[in-house]
C-alpha atoms as a PDB file:
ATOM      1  CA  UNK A   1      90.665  87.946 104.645  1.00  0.00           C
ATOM      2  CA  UNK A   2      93.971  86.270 103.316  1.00  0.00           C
ATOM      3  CA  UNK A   3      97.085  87.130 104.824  1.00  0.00           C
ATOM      4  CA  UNK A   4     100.101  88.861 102.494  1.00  0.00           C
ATOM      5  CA  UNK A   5     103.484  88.509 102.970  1.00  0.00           C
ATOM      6  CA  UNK A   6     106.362  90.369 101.166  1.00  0.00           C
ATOM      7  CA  UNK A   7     109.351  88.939  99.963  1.00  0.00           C
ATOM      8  CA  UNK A   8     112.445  90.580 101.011  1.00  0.00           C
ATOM      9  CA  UNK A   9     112.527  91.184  97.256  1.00  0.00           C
ATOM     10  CA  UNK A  10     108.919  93.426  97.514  1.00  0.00           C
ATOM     11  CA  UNK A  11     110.217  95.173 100.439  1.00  0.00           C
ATOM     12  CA  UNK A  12     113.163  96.644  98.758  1.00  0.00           C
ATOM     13  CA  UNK A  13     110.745  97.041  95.235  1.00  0.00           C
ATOM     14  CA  UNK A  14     108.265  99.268  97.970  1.00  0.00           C
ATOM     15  CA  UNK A  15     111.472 101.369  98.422  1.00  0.00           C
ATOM     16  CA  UNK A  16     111.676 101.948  94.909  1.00  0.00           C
ATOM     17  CA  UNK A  17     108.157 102.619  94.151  1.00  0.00           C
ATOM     18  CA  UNK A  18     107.981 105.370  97.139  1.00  0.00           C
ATOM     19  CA  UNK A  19     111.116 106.986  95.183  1.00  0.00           C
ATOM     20  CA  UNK A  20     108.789 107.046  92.095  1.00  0.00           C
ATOM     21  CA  UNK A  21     105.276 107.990  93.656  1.00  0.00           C
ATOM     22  CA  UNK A  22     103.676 104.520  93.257  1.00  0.00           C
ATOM     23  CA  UNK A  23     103.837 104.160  96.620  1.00  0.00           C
ATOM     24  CA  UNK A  24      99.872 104.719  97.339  1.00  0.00           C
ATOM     25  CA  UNK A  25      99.296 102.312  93.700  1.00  0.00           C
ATOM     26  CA  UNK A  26     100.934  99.334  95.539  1.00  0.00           C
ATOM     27  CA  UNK A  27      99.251  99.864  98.497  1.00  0.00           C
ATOM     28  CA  UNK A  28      96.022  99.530  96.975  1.00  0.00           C
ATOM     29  CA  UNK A  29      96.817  96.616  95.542  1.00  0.00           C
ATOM     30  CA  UNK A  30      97.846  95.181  98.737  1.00  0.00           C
ATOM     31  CA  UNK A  31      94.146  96.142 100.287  1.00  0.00           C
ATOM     32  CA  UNK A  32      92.434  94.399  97.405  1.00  0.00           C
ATOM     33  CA  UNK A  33      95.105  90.883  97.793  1.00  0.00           C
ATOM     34  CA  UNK A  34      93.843  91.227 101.616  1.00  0.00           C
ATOM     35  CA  UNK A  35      90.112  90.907 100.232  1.00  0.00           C
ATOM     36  CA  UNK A  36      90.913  88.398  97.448  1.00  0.00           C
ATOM     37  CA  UNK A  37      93.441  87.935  95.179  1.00  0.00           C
ATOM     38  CA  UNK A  38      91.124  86.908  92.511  1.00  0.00           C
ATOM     39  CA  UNK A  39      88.787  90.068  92.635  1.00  0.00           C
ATOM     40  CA  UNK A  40      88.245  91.708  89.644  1.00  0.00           C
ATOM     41  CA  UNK A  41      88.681  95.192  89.251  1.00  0.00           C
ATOM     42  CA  UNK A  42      91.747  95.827  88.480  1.00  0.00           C
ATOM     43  CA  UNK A  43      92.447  92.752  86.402  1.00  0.00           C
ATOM     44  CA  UNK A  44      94.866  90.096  87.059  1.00  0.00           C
ATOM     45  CA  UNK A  45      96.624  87.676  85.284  1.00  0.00           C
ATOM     46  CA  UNK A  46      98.210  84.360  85.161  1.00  0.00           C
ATOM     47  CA  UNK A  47     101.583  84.252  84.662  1.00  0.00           C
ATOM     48  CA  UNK A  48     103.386  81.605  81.800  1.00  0.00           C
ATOM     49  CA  UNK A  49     106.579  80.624  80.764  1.00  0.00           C
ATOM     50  CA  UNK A  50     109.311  80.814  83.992  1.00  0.00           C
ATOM     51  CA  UNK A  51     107.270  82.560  86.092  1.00  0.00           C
ATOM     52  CA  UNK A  52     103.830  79.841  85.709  1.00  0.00           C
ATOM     53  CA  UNK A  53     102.293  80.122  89.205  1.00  0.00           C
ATOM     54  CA  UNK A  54     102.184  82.851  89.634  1.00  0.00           C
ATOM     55  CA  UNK A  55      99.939  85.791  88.780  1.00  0.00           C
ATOM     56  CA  UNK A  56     100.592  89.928  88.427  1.00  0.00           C
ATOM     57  CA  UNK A  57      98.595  93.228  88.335  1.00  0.00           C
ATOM     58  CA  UNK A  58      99.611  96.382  87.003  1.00  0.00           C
ATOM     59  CA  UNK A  59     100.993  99.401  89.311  1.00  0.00           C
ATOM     60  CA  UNK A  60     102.297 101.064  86.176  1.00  0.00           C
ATOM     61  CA  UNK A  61     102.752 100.307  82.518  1.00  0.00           C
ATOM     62  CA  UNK A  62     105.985  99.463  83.006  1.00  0.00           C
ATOM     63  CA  UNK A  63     105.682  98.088  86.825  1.00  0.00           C
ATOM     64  CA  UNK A  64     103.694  94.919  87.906  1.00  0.00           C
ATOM     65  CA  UNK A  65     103.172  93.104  91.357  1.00  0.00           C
ATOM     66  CA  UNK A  66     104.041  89.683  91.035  1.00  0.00           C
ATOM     67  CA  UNK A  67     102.230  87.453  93.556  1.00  0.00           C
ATOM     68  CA  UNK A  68     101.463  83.545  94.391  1.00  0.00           C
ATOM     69  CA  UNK A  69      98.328  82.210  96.277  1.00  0.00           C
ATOM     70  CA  UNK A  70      98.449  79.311  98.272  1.00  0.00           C
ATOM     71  CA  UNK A  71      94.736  78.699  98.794  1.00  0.00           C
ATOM     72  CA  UNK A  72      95.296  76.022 101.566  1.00  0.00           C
ATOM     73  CA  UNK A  73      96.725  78.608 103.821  1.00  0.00           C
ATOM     74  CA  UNK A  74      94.823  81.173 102.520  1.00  0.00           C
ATOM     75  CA  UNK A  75      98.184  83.225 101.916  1.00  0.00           C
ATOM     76  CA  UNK A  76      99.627  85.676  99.425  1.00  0.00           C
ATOM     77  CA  UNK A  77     103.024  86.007  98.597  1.00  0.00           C
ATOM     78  CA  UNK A  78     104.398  88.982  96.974  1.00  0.00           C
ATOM     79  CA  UNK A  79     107.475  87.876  95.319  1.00  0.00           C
ATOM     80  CA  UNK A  80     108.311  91.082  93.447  1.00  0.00           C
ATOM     81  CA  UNK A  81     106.417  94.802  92.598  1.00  0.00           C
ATOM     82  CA  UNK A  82     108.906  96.224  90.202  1.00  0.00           C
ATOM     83  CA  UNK A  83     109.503  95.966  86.328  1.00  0.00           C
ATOM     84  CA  UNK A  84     109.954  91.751  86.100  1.00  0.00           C
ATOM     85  CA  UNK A  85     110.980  92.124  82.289  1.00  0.00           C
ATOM     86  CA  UNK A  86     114.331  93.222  83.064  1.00  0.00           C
END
Protein backbone atom coordinates (compact mmCIF):
# COMPACT_ATOMS: atom_id res chain seq x y z
CA UNK A 1 0.00 0.00 0.00
CA UNK A 2 1.51 3.57 -0.68
CA UNK A 3 0.40 6.33 1.29
CA UNK A 4 -1.44 9.60 -0.58
CA UNK A 5 -1.32 12.86 0.48
CA UNK A 6 -3.30 15.90 -0.90
CA UNK A 7 -2.02 19.12 -1.52
CA UNK A 8 -3.89 21.89 -0.04
CA UNK A 9 -4.36 22.58 -3.76
CA UNK A 10 -6.37 18.86 -4.21
CA UNK A 11 -8.31 19.54 -1.20
CA UNK A 12 -9.90 22.64 -2.43
CA UNK A 13 -10.01 20.84 -6.32
CA UNK A 14 -12.18 17.81 -4.15
CA UNK A 15 -14.49 20.77 -3.26
CA UNK A 16 -14.95 21.53 -6.71
CA UNK A 17 -15.37 18.16 -8.08
CA UNK A 18 -18.21 17.32 -5.30
CA UNK A 19 -19.95 20.65 -6.77
CA UNK A 20 -19.75 18.88 -10.21
CA UNK A 21 -20.53 15.11 -9.30
CA UNK A 22 -16.95 13.80 -9.80
CA UNK A 23 -16.72 13.40 -6.45
CA UNK A 24 -17.05 9.35 -6.43
CA UNK A 25 -14.48 9.54 -10.00
CA UNK A 26 -11.68 11.01 -7.77
CA UNK A 27 -12.21 8.82 -5.17
CA UNK A 28 -11.62 5.92 -7.19
CA UNK A 29 -8.71 7.11 -8.34
CA UNK A 30 -7.46 7.66 -4.95
CA UNK A 31 -8.24 3.70 -4.09
CA UNK A 32 -6.29 2.61 -7.13
CA UNK A 33 -2.96 5.37 -6.14
CA UNK A 34 -3.37 3.46 -2.60
CA UNK A 35 -2.76 0.04 -4.58
CA UNK A 36 -0.21 1.45 -7.07
CA UNK A 37 0.18 4.35 -8.85
CA UNK A 38 1.45 2.58 -11.82
CA UNK A 39 -1.56 0.08 -12.24
CA UNK A 40 -3.05 -0.04 -15.35
CA UNK A 41 -6.54 0.26 -15.83
CA UNK A 42 -7.34 3.37 -16.10
CA UNK A 43 -4.24 4.59 -17.89
CA UNK A 44 -1.77 7.01 -16.71
CA UNK A 45 0.59 9.18 -18.05
CA UNK A 46 3.80 10.95 -17.75
CA UNK A 47 3.71 14.36 -17.67
CA UNK A 48 6.34 16.77 -20.06
CA UNK A 49 7.15 20.14 -20.50
CA UNK A 50 6.67 22.27 -16.87
CA UNK A 51 4.98 19.80 -15.23
CA UNK A 52 7.93 16.64 -16.06
CA UNK A 53 7.62 14.52 -12.89
CA UNK A 54 4.89 14.18 -12.61
CA UNK A 55 2.13 11.95 -13.96
CA UNK A 56 -2.02 12.42 -14.40
CA UNK A 57 -5.18 10.28 -14.98
CA UNK A 58 -8.34 11.33 -16.26
CA UNK A 59 -11.53 12.12 -13.90
CA UNK A 60 -13.16 13.84 -16.85
CA UNK A 61 -12.30 14.96 -20.34
CA UNK A 62 -11.68 18.10 -19.27
CA UNK A 63 -10.43 17.23 -15.50
CA UNK A 64 -7.18 15.27 -14.62
CA UNK A 65 -5.46 14.28 -11.23
CA UNK A 66 -2.09 15.38 -11.24
CA UNK A 67 0.15 13.30 -8.95
CA UNK A 68 4.07 12.62 -8.08
CA UNK A 69 5.53 9.29 -6.69
CA UNK A 70 8.34 9.24 -4.57
CA UNK A 71 9.17 5.53 -4.65
CA UNK A 72 11.71 5.76 -1.70
CA UNK A 73 8.95 6.63 0.64
CA UNK A 74 6.57 4.84 -1.08
CA UNK A 75 4.33 8.13 -1.20
CA UNK A 76 1.88 9.84 -3.53
CA UNK A 77 1.36 13.30 -3.79
CA UNK A 78 -1.63 14.76 -5.30
CA UNK A 79 -0.67 18.13 -6.36
CA UNK A 80 -3.85 19.09 -8.21
CA UNK A 81 -7.41 17.16 -9.54
CA UNK A 82 -8.90 19.94 -11.55
CA UNK A 83 -8.54 21.20 -15.25
CA UNK A 84 -4.36 21.92 -15.20
CA UNK A 85 -4.65 23.56 -18.80
CA UNK A 86 -5.99 26.66 -17.52
Amino acid sequence: MWEVILSKKAQEDLQKLKGIGLFDKAKQLVAILRENPFLNPPPYEKLVGNLKGLYSRRISIKHRLAYRVDKENNTVEILRMWSYYE
